[in-house]
C-alpha atoms as a PDB file:
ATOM      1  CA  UNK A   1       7.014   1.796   7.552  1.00  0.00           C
ATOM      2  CA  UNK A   2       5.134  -1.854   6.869  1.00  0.00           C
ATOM      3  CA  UNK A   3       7.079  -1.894   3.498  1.00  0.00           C
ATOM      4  CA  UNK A   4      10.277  -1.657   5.324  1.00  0.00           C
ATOM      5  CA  UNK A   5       9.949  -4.696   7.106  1.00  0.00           C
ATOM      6  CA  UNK A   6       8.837  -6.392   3.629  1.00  0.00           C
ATOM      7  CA  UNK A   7      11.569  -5.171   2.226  1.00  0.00           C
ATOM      8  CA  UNK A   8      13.772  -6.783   4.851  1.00  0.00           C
ATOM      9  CA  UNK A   9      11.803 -10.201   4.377  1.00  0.00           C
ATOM     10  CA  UNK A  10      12.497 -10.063   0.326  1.00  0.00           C
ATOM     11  CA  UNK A  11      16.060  -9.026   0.691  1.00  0.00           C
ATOM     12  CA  UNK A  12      16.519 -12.277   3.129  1.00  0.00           C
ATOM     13  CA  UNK A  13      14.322 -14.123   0.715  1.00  0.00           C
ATOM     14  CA  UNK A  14      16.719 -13.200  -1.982  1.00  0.00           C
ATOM     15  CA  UNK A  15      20.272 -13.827  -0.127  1.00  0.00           C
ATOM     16  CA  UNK A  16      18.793 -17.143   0.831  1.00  0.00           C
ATOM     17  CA  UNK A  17      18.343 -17.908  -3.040  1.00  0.00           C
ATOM     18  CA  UNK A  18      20.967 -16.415  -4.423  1.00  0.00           C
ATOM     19  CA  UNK A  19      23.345 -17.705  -1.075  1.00  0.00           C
ATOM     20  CA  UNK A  20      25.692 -15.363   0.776  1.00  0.00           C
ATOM     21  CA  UNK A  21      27.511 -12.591  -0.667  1.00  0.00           C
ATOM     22  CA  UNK A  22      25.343 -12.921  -3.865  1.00  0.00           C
ATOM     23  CA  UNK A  23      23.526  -9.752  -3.991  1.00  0.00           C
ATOM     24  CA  UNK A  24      26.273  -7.549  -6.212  1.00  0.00           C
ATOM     25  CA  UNK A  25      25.450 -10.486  -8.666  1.00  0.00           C
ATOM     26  CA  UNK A  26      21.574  -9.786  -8.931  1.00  0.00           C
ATOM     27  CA  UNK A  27      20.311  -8.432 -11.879  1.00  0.00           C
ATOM     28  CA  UNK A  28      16.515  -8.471 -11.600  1.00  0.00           C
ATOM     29  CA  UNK A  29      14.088  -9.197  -8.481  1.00  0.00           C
ATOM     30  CA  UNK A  30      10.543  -9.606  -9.845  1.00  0.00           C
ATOM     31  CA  UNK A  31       7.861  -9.686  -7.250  1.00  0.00           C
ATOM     32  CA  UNK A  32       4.376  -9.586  -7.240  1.00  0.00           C
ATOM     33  CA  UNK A  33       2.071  -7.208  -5.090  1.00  0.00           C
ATOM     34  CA  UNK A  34      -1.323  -7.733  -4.420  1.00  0.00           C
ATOM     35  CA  UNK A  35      -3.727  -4.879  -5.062  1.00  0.00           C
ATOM     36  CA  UNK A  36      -5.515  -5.173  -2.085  1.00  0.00           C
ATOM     37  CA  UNK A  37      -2.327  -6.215   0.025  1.00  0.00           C
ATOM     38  CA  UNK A  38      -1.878  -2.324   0.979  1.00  0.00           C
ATOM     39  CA  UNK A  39       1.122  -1.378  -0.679  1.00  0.00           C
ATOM     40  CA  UNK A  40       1.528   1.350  -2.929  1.00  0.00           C
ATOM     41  CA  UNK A  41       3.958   0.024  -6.089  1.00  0.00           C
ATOM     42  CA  UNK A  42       5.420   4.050  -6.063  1.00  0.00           C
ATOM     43  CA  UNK A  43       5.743   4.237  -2.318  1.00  0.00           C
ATOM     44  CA  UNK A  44       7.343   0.697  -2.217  1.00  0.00           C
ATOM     45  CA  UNK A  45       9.730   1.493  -5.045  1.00  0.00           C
ATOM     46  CA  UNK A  46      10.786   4.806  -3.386  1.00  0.00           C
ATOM     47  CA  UNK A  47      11.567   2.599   0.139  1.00  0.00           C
ATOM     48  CA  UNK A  48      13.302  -0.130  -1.864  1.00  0.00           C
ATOM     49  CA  UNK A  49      15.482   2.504  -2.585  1.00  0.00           C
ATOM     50  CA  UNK A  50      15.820   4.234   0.121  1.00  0.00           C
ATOM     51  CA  UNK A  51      16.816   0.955   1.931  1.00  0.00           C
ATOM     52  CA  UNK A  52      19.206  -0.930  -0.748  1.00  0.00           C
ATOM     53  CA  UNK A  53      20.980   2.938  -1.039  1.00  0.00           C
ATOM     54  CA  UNK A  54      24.948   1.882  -1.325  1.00  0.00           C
ATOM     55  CA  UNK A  55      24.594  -1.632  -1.920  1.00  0.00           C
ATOM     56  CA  UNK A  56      24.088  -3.417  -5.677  1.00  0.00           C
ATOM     57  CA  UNK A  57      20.501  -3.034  -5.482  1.00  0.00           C
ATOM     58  CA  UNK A  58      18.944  -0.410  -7.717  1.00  0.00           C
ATOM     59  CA  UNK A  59      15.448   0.330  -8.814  1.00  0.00           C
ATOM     60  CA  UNK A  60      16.123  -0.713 -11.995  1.00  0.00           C
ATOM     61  CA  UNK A  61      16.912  -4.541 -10.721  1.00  0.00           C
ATOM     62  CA  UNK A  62      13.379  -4.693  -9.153  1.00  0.00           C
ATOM     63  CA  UNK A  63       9.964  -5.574 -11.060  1.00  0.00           C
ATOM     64  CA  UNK A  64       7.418  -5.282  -9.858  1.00  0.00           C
ATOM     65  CA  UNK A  65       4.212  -7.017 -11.323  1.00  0.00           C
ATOM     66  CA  UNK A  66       0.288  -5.793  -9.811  1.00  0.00           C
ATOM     67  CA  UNK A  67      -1.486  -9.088  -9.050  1.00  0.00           C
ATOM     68  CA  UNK A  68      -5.334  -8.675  -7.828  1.00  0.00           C
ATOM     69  CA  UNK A  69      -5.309 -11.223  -4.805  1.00  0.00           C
ATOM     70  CA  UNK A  70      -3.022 -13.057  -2.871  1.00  0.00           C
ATOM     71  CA  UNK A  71      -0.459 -12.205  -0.589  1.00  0.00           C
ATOM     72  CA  UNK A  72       0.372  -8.645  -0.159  1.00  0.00           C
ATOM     73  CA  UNK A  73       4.288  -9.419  -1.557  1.00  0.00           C
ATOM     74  CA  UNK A  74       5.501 -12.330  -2.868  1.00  0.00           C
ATOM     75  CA  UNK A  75       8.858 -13.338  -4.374  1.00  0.00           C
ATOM     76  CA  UNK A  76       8.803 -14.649  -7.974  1.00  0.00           C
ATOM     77  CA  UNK A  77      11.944 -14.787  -9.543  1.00  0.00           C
ATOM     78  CA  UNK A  78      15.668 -13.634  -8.975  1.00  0.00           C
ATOM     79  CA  UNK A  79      17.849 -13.638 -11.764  1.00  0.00           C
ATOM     80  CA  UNK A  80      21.961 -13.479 -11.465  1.00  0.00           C
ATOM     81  CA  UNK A  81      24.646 -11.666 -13.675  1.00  0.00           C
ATOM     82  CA  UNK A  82      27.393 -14.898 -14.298  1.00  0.00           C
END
């Protein structure tokens, strides 16, 4: 259940780049996850999509790059469809 609440955190972290009503426009998330932050990138994946089920936000959009230290999730890059 601790990626849920992540997950929460990065969609915020997202909206609040993107701005409101922006998330049907986002084509690729790319985050970073630390190896020894406790999250599993299969396990995360499979609750990314359990929670963005019927909204824009597909596993395909999200990329997810294994860092060895550092914060246990951390936003890199959002990129938008014009």
């Amino acid at each position: 259940m601790h990626e849920l609440g992540l997950i929460k955190d990065l969609l915020s972290a997202v909206e609040k780049r993107t701005g409101p009503g922006k998330l049907k426009n986002v084509s690729r998330i790319i985050i970073e996850i630390s190896l020894f932050g406790g999250i599993k990138k299969e396990h995360f994946i499979d609750e990314f999509n359990l929670a963005t089920k019927g909204m824009f936000l597909y596993n395909d959009v999200l990329e997810i790059k294994e860092v060895p230290f550092g914060a246990p999730l951390t936003l890199v890059d959002v990129w938008l469809d014009n």
